[in-house]
N, C-alpha and C. Protein backbone atom coordinates (compact mmCIF):
# COMPACT_ATOMS: atom_id res chain seq x y z
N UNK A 1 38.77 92.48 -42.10
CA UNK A 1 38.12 92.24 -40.87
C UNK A 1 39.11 91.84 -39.78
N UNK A 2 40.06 91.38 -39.81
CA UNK A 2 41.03 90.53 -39.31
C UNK A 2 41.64 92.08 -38.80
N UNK A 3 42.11 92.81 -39.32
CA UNK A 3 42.81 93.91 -39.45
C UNK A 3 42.01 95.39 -38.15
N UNK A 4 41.02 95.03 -38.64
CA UNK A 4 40.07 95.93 -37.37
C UNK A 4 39.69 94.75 -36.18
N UNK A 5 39.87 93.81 -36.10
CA UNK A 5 39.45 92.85 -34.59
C UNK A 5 40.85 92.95 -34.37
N UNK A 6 42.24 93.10 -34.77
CA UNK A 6 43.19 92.79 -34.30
C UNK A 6 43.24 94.25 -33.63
N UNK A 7 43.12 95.60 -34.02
CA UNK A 7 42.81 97.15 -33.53
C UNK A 7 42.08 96.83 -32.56
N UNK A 8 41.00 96.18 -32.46
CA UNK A 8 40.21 96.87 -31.21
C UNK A 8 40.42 96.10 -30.18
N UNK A 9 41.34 94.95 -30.82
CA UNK A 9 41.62 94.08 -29.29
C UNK A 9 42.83 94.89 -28.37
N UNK A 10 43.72 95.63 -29.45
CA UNK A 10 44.62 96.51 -28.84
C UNK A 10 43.98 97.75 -27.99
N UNK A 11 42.95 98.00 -28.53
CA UNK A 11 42.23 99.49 -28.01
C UNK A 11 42.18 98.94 -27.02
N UNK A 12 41.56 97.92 -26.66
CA UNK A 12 40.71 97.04 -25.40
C UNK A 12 41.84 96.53 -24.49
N UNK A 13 43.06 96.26 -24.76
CA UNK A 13 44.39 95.72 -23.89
C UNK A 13 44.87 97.39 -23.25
N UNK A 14 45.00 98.06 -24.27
CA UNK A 14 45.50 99.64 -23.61
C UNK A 14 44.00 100.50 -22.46
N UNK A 15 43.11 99.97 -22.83
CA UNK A 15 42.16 100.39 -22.15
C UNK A 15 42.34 99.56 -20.44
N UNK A 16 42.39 98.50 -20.82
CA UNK A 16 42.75 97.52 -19.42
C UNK A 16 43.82 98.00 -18.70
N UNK A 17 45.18 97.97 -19.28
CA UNK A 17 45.98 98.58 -18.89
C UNK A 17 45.93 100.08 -18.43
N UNK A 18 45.20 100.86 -18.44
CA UNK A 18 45.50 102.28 -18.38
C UNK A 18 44.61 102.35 -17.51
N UNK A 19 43.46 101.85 -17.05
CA UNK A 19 42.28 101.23 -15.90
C UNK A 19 43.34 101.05 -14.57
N UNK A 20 44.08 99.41 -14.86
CA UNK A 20 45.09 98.94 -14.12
C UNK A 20 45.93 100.39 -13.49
N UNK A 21 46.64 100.98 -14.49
CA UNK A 21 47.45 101.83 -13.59
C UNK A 21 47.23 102.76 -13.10
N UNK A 22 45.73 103.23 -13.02
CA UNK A 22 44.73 104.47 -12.75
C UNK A 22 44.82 103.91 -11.08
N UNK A 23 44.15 102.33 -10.77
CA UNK A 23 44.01 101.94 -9.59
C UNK A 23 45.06 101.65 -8.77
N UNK A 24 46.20 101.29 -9.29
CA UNK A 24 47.78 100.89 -8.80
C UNK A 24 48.06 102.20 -8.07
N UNK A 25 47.82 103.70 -8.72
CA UNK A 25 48.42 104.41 -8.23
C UNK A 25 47.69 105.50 -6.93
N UNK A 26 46.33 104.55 -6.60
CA UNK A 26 45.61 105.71 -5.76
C UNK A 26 45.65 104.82 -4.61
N UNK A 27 46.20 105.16 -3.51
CA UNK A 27 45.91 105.24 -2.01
C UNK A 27 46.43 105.80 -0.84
N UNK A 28 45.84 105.47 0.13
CA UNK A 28 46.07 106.50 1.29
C UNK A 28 46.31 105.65 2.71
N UNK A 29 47.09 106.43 3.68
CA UNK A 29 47.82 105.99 4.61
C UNK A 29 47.33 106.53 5.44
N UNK A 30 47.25 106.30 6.96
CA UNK A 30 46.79 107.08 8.30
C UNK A 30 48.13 106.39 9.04
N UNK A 31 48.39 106.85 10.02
CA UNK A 31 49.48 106.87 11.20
C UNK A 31 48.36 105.59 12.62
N UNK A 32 49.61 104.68 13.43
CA UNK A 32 48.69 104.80 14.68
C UNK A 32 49.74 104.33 15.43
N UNK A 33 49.39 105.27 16.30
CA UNK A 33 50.11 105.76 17.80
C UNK A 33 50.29 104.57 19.03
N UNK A 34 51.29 104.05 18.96
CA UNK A 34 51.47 102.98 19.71
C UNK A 34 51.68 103.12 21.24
N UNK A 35 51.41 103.08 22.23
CA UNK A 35 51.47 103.17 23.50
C UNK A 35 51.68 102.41 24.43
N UNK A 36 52.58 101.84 25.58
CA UNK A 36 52.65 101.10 26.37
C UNK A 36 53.39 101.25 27.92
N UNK A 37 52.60 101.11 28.76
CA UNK A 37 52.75 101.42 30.29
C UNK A 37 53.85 100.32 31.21
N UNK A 38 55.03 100.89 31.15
CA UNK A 38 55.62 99.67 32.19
C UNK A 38 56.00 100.50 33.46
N UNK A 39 55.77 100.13 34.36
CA UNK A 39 55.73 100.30 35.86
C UNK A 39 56.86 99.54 36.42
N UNK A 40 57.67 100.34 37.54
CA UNK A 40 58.56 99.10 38.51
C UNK A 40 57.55 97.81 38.84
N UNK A 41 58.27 96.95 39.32
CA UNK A 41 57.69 95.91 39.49
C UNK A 41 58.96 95.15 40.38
N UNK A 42 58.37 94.53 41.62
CA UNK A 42 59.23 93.82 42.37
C UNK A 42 58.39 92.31 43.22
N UNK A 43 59.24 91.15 42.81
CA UNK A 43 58.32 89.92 42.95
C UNK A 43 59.74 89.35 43.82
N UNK A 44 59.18 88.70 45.36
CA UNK A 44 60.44 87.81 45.95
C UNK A 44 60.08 86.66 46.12
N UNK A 45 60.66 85.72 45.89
CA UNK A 45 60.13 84.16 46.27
C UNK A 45 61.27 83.61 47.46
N UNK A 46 60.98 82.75 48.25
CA UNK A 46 61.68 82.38 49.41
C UNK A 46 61.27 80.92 49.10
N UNK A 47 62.42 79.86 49.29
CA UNK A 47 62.42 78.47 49.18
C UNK A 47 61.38 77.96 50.35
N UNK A 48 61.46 78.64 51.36
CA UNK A 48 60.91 78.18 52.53
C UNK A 48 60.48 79.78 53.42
N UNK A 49 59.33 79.58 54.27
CA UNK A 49 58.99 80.77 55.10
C UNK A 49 59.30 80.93 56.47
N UNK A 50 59.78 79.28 56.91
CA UNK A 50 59.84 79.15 57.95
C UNK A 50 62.15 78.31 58.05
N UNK A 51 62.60 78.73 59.26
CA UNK A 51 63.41 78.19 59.25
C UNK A 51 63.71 77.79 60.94
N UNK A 52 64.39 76.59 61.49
CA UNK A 52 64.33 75.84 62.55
C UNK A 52 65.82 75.87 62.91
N UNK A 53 66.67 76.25 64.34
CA UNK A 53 67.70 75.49 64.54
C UNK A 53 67.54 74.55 65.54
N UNK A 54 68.08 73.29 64.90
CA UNK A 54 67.44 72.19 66.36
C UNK A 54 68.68 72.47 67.32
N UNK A 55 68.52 71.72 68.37
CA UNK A 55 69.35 71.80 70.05
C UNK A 55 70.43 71.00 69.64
N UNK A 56 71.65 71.71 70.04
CA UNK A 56 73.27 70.66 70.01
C UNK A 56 73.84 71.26 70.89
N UNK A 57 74.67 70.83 71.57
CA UNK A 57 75.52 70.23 72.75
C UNK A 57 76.78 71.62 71.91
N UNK A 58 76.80 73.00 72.76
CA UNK A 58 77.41 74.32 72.62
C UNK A 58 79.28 74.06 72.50
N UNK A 59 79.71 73.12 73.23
CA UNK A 59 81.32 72.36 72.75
C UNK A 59 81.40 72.14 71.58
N UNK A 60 80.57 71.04 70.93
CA UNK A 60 81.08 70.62 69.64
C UNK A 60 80.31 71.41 68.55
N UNK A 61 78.86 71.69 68.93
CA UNK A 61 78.59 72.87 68.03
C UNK A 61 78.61 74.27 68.58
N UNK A 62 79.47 74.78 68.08
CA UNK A 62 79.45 76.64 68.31
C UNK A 62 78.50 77.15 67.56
N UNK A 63 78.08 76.47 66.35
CA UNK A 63 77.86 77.67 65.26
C UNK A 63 76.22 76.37 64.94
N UNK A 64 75.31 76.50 65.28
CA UNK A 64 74.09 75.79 64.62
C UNK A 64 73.77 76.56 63.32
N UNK A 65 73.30 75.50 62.31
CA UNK A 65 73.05 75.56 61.26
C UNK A 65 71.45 75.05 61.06
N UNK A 66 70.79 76.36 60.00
CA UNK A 66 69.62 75.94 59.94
C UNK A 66 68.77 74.14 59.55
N UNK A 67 67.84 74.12 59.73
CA UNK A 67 67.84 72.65 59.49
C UNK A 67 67.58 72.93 58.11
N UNK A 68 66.42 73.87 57.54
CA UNK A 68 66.29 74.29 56.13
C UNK A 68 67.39 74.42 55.05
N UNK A 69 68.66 74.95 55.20
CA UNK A 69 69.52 75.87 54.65
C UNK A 69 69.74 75.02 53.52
N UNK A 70 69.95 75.08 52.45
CA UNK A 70 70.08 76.95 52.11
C UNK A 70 68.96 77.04 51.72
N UNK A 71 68.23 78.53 51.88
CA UNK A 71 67.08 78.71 51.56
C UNK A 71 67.25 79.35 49.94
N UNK A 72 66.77 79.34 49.61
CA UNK A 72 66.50 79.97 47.78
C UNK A 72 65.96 81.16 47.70
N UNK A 73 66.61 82.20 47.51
CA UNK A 73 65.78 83.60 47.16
C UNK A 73 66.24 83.80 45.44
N UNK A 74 65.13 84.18 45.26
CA UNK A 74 64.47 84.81 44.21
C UNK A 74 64.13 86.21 43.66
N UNK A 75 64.97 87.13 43.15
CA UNK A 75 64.19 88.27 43.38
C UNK A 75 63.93 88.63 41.71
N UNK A 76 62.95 88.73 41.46
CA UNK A 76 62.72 89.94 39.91
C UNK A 76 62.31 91.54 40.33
N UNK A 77 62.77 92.33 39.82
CA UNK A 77 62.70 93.78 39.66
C UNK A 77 62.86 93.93 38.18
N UNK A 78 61.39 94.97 38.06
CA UNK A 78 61.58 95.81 36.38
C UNK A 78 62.01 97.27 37.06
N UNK A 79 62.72 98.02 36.36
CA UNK A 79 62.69 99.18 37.04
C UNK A 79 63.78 100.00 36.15
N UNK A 80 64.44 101.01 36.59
CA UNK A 80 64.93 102.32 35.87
C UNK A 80 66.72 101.10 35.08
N UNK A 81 67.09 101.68 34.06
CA UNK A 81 68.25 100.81 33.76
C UNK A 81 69.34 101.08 35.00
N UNK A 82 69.43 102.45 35.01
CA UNK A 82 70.10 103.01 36.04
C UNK A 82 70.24 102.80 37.82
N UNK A 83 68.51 102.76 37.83
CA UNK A 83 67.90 102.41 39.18
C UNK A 83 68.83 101.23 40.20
N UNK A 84 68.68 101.42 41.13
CA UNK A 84 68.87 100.06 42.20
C UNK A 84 68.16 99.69 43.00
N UNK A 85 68.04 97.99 42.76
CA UNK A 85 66.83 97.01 43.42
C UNK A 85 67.38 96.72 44.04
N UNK A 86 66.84 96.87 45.75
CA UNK A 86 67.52 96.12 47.06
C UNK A 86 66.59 95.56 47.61
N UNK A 87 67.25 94.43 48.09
CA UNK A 87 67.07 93.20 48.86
C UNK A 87 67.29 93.86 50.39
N UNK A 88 66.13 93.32 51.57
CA UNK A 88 66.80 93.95 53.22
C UNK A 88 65.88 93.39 53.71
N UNK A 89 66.40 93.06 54.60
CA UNK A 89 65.42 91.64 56.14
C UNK A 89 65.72 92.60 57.25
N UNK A 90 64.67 92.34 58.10
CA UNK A 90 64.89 92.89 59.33
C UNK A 90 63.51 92.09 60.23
N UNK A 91 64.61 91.88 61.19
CA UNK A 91 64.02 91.02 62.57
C UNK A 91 62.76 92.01 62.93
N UNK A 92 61.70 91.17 63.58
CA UNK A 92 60.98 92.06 64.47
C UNK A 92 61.23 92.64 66.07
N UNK A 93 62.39 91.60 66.03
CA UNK A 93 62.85 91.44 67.94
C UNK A 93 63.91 90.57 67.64
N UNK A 94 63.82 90.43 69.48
CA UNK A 94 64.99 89.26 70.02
C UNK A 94 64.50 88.38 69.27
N UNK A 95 65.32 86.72 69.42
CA UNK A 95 64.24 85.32 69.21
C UNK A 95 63.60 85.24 71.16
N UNK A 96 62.70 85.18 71.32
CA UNK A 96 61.51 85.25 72.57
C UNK A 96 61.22 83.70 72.78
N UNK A 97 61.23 83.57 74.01
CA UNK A 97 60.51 82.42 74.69
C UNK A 97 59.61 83.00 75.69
N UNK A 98 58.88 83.24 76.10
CA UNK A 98 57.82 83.68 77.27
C UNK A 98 59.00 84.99 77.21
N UNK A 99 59.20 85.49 78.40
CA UNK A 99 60.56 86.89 78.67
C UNK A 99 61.74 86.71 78.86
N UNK A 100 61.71 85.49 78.60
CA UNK A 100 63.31 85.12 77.96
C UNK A 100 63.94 85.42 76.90
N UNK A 101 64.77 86.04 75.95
CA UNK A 101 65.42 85.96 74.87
C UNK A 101 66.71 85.75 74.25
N UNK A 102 67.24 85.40 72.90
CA UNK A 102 68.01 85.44 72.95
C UNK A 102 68.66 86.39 71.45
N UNK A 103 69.33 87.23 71.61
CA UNK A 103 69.55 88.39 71.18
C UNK A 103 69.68 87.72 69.35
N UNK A 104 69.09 88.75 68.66
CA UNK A 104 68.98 88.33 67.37
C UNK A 104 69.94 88.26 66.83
N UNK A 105 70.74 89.55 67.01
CA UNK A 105 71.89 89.54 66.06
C UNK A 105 73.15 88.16 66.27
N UNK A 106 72.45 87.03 67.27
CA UNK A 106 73.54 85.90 67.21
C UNK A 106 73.01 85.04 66.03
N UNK A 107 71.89 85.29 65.49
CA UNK A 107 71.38 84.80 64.05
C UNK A 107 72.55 85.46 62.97
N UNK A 108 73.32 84.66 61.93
CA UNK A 108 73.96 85.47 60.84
C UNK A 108 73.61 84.57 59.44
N UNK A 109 73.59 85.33 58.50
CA UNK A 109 73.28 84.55 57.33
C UNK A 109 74.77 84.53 56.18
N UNK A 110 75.16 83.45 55.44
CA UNK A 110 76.23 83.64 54.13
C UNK A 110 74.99 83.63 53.11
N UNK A 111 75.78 84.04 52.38
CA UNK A 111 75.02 84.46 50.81
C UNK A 111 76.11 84.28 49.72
N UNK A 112 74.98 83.27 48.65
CA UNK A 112 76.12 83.21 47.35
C UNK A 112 74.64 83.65 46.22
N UNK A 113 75.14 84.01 45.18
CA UNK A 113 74.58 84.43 43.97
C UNK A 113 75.15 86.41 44.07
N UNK A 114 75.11 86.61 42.34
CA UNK A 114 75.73 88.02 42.21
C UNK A 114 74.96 88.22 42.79
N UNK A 115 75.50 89.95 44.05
CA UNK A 115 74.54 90.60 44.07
C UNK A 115 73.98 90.65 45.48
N UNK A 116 74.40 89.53 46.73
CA UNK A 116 74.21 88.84 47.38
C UNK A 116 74.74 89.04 48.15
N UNK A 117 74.27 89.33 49.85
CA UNK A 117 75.54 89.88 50.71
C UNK A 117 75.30 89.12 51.87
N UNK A 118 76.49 88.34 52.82
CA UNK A 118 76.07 88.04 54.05
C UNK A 118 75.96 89.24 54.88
N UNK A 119 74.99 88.69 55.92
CA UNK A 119 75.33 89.66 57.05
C UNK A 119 74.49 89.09 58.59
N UNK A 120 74.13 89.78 59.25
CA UNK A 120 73.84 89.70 60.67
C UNK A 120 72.34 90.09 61.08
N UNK A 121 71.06 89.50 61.49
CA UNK A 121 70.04 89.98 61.82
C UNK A 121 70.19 90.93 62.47
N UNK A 122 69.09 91.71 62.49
CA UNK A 122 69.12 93.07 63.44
C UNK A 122 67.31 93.32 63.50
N UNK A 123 67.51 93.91 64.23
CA UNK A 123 65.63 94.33 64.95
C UNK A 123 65.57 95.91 64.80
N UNK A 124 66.46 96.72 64.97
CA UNK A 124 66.59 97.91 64.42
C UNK A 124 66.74 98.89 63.55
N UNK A 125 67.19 97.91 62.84
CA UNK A 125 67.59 98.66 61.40
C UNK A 125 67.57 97.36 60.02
N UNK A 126 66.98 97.70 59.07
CA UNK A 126 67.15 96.69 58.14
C UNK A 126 68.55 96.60 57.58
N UNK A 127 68.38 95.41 57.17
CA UNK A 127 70.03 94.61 56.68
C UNK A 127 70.12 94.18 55.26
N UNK A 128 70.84 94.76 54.02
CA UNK A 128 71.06 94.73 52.93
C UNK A 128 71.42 93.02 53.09
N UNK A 129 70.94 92.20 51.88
CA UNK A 129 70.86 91.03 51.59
C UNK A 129 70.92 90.97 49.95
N UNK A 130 70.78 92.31 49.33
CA UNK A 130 71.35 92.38 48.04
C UNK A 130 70.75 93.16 47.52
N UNK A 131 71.46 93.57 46.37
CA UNK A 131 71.73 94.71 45.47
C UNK A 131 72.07 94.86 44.30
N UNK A 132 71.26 95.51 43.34
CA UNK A 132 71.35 94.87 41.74
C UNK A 132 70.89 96.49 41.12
N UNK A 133 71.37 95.96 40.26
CA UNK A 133 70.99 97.90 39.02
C UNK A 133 70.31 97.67 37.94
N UNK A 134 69.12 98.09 38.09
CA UNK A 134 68.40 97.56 36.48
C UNK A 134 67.58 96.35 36.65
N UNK A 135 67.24 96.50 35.77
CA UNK A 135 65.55 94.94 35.78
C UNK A 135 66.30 93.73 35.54
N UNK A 136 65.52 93.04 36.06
CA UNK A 136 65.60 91.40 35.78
C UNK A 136 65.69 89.97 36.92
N UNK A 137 66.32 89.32 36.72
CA UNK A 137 66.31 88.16 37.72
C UNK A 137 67.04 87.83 38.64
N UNK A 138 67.19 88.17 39.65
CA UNK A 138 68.25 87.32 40.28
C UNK A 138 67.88 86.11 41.35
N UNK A 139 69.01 85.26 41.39
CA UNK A 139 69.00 83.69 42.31
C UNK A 139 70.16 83.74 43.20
N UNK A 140 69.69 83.40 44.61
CA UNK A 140 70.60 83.04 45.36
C UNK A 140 70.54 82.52 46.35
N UNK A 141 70.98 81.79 47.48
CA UNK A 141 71.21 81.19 48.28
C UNK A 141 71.57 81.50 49.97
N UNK A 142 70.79 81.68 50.56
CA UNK A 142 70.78 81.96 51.92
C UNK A 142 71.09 81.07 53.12
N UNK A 143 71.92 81.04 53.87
CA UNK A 143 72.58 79.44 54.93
C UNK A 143 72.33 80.44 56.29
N UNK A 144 71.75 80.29 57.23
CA UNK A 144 71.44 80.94 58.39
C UNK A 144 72.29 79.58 59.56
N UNK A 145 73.39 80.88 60.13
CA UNK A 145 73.36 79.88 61.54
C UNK A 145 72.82 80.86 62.54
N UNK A 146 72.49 79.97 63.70
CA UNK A 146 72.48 80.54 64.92
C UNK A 146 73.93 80.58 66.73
N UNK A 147 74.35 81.52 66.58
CA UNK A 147 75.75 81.21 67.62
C UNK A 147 74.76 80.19 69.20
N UNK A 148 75.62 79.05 68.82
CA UNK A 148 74.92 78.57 70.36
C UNK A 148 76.17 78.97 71.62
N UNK A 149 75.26 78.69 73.05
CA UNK A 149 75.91 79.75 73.77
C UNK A 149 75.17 78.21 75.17
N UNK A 150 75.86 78.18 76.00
CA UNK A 150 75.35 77.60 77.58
C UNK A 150 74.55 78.42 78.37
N UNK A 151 75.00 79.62 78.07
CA UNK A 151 74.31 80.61 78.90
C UNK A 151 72.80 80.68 78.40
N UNK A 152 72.67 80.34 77.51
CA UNK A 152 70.79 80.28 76.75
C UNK A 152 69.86 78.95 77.87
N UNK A 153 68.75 79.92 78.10
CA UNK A 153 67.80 79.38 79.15
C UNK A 153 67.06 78.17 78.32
N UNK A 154 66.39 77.26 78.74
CA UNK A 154 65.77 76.31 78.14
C UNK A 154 64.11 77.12 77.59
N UNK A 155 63.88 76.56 76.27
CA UNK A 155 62.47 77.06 75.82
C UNK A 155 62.97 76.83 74.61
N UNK A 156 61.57 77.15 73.60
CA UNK A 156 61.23 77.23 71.94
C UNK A 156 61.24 78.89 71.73
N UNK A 157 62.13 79.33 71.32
CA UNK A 157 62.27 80.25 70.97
C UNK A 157 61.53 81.03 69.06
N UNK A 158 61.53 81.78 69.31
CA UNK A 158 60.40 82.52 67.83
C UNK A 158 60.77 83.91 68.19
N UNK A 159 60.75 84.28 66.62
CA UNK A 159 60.61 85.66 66.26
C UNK A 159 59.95 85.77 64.54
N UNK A 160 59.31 86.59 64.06
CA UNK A 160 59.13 86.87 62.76
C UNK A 160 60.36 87.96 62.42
N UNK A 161 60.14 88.14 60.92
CA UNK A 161 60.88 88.93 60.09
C UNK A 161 60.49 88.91 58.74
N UNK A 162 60.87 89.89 58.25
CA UNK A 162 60.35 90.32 56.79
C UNK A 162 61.55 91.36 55.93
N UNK A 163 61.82 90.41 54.59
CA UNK A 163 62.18 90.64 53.40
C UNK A 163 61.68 91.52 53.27
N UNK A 164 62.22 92.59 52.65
CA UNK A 164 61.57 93.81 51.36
C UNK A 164 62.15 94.42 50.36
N UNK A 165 62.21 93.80 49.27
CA UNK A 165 62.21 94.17 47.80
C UNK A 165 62.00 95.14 47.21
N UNK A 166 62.88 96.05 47.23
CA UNK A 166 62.68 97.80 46.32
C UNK A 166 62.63 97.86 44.99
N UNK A 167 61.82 98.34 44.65
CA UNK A 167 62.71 98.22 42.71
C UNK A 167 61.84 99.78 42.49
N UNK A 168 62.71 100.71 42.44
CA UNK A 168 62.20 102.38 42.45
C UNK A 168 61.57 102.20 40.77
């Protein structure tokens, strides 16, 4: 008896087993198609929107300096690796008091961070303020003077202008 329960426990282990590797070896796979949309993308941040030169005495100051400065720019661009993201300001006008003015381009800005260019307001043509290849972050630093002059009439002078951020 011993001799046939010890057989059929084997029948019954090879039966388990041969079950087991029947199921081990059946299944099936499907594919899935992954997809994802990235677009240029261009974001500018400015430390400040507004910037002020107060009144000094044209002898000892030649060169007024914003009261803000330095302002903080910010630029992110996603875009081609290859591509180039530019930075460009352009005046709307003179700076204006009633029909008084005083010519923009005596506004000039320095620039530090890569990428980063000084240069000179203008009302005619936009003005490169920087230039980068490929996505990502850049930081930098903007110092605006204004040339003071005797010959400038008394008033509060204003003009707008606007940044614009390319990223093709």
């Amino acid at each position: 008896m011993k001799k046939n329960h010890f057989i059929a426990s084997i029948v019954t282990l090879a039966l388990l087993l041969a079950s087991a590797l029947a199921f081990a070896g059946d299944q099936a796979t499907t594919n899935l198609t992954i997809n994802a949309t990235v677009n240029a993308r261009a974001k500018l941040t400015l430390s400040t929107n507004t910037i002020s030169f107060p009144d000094a005495d044209p002898d000892t100051t030649p060169s007024i300096s914003a009261a803000e400065n330095g302002v903080s720019v910010t630029a992110k661009v996603r875009t081609g690796s290859s591509s180039s993201a530019t930075l460009t300001h352009q005046a709307a006008g003179n700076l204006a008091s009633g029909s008084i003015s005083i010519p923009i381009s005596n506004v000039t800005w320095t620039a530090t961070g890569s990428g980063f260019s000084s240069g000179t307001m203008n009302s005619s043509a936009a003005q490169t303020v920087g230039s980068w290849t490929g996505s990502g972050t850049q930081s930098g630093t903007l110092n605006f003077a204004l040339a003071n002059s005797w010959a400038y009439a008394t008033g509060t002078y204003t003009v707008s202008s606007t940044f614009t951020l390319t990223a093709p």
